[in-house]
C-alpha atoms as a PDB file:
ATOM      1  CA  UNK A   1     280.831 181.075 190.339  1.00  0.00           C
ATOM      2  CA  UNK A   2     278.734 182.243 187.412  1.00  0.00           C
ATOM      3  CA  UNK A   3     275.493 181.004 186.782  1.00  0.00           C
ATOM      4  CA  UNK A   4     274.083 178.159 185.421  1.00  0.00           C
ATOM      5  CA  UNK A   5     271.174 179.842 184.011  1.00  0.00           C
ATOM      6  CA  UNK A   6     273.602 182.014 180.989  1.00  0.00           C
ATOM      7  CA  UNK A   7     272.236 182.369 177.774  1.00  0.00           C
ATOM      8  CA  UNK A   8     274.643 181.998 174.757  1.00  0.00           C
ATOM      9  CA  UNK A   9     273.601 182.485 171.195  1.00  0.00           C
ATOM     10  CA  UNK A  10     271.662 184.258 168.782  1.00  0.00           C
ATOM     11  CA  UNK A  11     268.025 184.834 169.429  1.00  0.00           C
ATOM     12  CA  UNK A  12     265.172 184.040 166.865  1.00  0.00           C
ATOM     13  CA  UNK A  13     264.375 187.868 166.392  1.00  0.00           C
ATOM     14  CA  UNK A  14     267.998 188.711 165.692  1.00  0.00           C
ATOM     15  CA  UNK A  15     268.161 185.661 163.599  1.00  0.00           C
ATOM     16  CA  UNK A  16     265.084 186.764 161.489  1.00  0.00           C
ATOM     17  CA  UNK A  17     266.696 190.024 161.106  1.00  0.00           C
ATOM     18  CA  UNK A  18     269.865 188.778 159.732  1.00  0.00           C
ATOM     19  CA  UNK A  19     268.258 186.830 157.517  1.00  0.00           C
ATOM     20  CA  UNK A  20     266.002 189.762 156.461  1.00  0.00           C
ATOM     21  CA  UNK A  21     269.757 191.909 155.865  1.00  0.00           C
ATOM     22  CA  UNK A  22     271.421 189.419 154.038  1.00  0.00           C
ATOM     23  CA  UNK A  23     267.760 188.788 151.699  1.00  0.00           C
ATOM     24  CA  UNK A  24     267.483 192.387 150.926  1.00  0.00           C
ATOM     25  CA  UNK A  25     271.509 193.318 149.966  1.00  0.00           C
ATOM     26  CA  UNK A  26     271.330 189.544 147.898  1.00  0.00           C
ATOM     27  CA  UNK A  27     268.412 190.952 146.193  1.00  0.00           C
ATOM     28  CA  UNK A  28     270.168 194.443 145.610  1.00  0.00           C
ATOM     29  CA  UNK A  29     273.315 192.616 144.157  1.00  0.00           C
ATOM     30  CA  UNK A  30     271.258 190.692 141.888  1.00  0.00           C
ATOM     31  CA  UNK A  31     269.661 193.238 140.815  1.00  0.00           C
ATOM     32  CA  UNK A  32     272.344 195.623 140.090  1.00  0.00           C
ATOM     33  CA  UNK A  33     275.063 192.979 138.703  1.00  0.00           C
ATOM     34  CA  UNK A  34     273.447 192.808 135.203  1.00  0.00           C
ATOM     35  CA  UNK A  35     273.656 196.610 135.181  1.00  0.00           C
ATOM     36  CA  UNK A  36     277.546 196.633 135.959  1.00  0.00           C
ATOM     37  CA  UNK A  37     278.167 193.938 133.863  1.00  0.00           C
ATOM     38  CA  UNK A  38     276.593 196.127 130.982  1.00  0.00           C
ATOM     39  CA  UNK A  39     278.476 198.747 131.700  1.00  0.00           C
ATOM     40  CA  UNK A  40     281.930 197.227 131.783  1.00  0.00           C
ATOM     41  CA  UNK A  41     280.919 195.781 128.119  1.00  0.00           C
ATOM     42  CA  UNK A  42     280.298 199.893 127.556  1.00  0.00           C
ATOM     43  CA  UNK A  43     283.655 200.701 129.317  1.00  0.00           C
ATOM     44  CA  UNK A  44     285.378 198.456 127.077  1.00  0.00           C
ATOM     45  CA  UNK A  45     284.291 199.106 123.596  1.00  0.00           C
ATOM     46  CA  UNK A  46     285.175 203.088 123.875  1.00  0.00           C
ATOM     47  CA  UNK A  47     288.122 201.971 125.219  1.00  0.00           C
ATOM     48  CA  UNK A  48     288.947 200.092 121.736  1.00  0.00           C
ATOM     49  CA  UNK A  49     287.422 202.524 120.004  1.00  0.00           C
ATOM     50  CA  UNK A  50     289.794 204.823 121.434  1.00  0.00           C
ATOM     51  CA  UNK A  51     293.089 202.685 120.673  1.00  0.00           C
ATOM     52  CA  UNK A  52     291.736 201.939 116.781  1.00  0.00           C
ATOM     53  CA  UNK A  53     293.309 203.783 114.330  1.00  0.00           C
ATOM     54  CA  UNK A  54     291.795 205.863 111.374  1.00  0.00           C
ATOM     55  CA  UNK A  55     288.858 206.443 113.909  1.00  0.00           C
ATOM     56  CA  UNK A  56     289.419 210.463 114.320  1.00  0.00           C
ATOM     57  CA  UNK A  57     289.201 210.108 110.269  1.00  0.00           C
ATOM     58  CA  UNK A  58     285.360 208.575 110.624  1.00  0.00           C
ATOM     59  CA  UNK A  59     282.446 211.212 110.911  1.00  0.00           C
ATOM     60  CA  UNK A  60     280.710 211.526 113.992  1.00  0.00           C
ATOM     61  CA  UNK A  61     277.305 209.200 112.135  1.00  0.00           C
ATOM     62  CA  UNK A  62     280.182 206.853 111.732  1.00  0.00           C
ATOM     63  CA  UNK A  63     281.378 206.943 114.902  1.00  0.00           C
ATOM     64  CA  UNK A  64     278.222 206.423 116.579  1.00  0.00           C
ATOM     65  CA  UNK A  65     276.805 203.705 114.178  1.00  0.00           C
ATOM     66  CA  UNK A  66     280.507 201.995 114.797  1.00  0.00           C
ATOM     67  CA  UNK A  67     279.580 202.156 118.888  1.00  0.00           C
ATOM     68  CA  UNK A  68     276.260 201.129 117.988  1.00  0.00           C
ATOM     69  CA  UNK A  69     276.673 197.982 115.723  1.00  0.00           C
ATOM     70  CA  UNK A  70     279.354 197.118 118.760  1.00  0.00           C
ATOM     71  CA  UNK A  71     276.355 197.225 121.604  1.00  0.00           C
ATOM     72  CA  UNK A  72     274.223 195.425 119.287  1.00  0.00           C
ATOM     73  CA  UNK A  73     276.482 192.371 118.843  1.00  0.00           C
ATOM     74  CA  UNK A  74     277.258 192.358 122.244  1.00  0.00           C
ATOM     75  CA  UNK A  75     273.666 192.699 123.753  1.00  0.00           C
ATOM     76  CA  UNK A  76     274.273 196.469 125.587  1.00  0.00           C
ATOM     77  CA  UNK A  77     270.443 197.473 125.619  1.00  0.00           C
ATOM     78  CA  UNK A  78     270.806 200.135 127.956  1.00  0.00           C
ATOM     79  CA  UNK A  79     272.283 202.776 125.296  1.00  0.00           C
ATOM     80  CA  UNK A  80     270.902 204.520 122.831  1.00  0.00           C
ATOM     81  CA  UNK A  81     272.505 206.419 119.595  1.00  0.00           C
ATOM     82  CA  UNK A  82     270.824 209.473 121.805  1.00  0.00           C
ATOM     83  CA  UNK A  83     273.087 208.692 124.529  1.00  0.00           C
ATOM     84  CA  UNK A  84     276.067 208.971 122.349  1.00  0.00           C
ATOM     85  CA  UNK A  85     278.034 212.343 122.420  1.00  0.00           C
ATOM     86  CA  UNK A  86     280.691 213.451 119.805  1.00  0.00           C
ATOM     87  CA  UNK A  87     282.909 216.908 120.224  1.00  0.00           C
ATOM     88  CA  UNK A  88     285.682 217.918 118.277  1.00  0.00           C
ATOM     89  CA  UNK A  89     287.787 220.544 121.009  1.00  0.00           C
ATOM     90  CA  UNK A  90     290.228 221.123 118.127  1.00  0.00           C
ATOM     91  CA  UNK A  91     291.306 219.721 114.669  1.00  0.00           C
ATOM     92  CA  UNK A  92     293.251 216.995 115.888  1.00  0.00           C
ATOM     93  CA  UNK A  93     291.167 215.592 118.601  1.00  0.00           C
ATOM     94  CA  UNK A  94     287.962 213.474 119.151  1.00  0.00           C
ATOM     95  CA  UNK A  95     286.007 213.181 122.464  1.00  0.00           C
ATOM     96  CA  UNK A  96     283.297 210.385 122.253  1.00  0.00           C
ATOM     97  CA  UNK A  97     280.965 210.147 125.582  1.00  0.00           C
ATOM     98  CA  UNK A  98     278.285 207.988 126.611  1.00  0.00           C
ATOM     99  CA  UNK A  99     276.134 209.388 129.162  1.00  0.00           C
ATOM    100  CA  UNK A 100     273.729 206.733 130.054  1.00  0.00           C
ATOM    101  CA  UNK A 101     271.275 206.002 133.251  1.00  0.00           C
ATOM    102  CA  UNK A 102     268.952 202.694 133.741  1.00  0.00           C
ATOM    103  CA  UNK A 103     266.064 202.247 135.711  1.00  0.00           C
ATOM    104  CA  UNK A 104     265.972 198.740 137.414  1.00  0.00           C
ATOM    105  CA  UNK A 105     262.570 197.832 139.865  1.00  0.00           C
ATOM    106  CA  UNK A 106     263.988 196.731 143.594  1.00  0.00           C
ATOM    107  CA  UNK A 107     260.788 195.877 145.451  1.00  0.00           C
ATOM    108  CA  UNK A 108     257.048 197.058 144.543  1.00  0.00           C
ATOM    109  CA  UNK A 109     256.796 200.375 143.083  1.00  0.00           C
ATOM    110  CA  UNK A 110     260.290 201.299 144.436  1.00  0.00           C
ATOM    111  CA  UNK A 111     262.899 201.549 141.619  1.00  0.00           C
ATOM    112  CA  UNK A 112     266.670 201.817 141.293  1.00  0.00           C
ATOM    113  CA  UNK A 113     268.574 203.944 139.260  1.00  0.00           C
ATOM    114  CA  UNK A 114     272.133 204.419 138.191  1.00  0.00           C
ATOM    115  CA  UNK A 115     273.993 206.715 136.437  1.00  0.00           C
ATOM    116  CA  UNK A 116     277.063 206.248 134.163  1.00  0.00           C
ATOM    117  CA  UNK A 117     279.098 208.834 132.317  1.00  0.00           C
ATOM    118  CA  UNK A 118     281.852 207.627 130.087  1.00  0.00           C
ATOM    119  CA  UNK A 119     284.204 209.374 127.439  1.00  0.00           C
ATOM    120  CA  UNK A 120     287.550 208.707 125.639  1.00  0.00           C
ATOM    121  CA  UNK A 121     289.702 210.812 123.595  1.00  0.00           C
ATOM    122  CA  UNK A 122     290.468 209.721 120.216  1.00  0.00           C
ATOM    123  CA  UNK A 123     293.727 211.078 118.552  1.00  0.00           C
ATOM    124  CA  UNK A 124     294.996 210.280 115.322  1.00  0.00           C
END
């Protein structure tokens, strides 16, 4: 016969240490969402950059002020015409890359960072 005396559950240090878990990866997803979220909008305009046509026509100040005014409108802070690359491989084609990193704080003086690089090929 087993004992009466069996304890079942969860502790209150394990508790406390769940709750610390669950605190600290909340705080790292709310940190980092905004930052995603950013970068999809990024994602998404060279993407229709990429499908416009008369684009590989443009010049690469063009180009860039294009991407630009596009951020600007839709509130991408994170990028900066400095982050914006143009190369021309050959006559016919256009790559456009974004290479990009922001700096978010987590906790204190300890800071986050992430890194995006993005390019497209435009073709006439």
């Amino acid at each position: 016969m087993k004992g009466l005396h069996q304890q079942r559950g969860v502790t209150g240090i394990t508790m406390v240490l769940i709750v610390a878990l669950v605190a600290f990866f909340s705080l790292l997803a709310i940190r980092l969402f905004p930052i995603y979220l950013e970068h999809f909008k990024v994602v998404s305009h060279l993407e229709n950059l990429a499908s416009e046509e008369g684009v590989s026509d443009l010049s690469d100040k063009e180009i860039r002020k294009t991407l630009l005014k596009r951020f600007d409108i839709d509130d991408v802070e994170n990028v900066r015409a400095e982050d914006i690359f143009i190369e021309h491989p050959d006559r016919n084609t256009t790559i456009v890359a974004i290479e990009y990193e922001v700096r978010t704080p987590a906790f204190g003086n300890v800071d986050m960072v992430v890194s995006f690089i993005d390019e497209v090929e435009v073709n006439p």
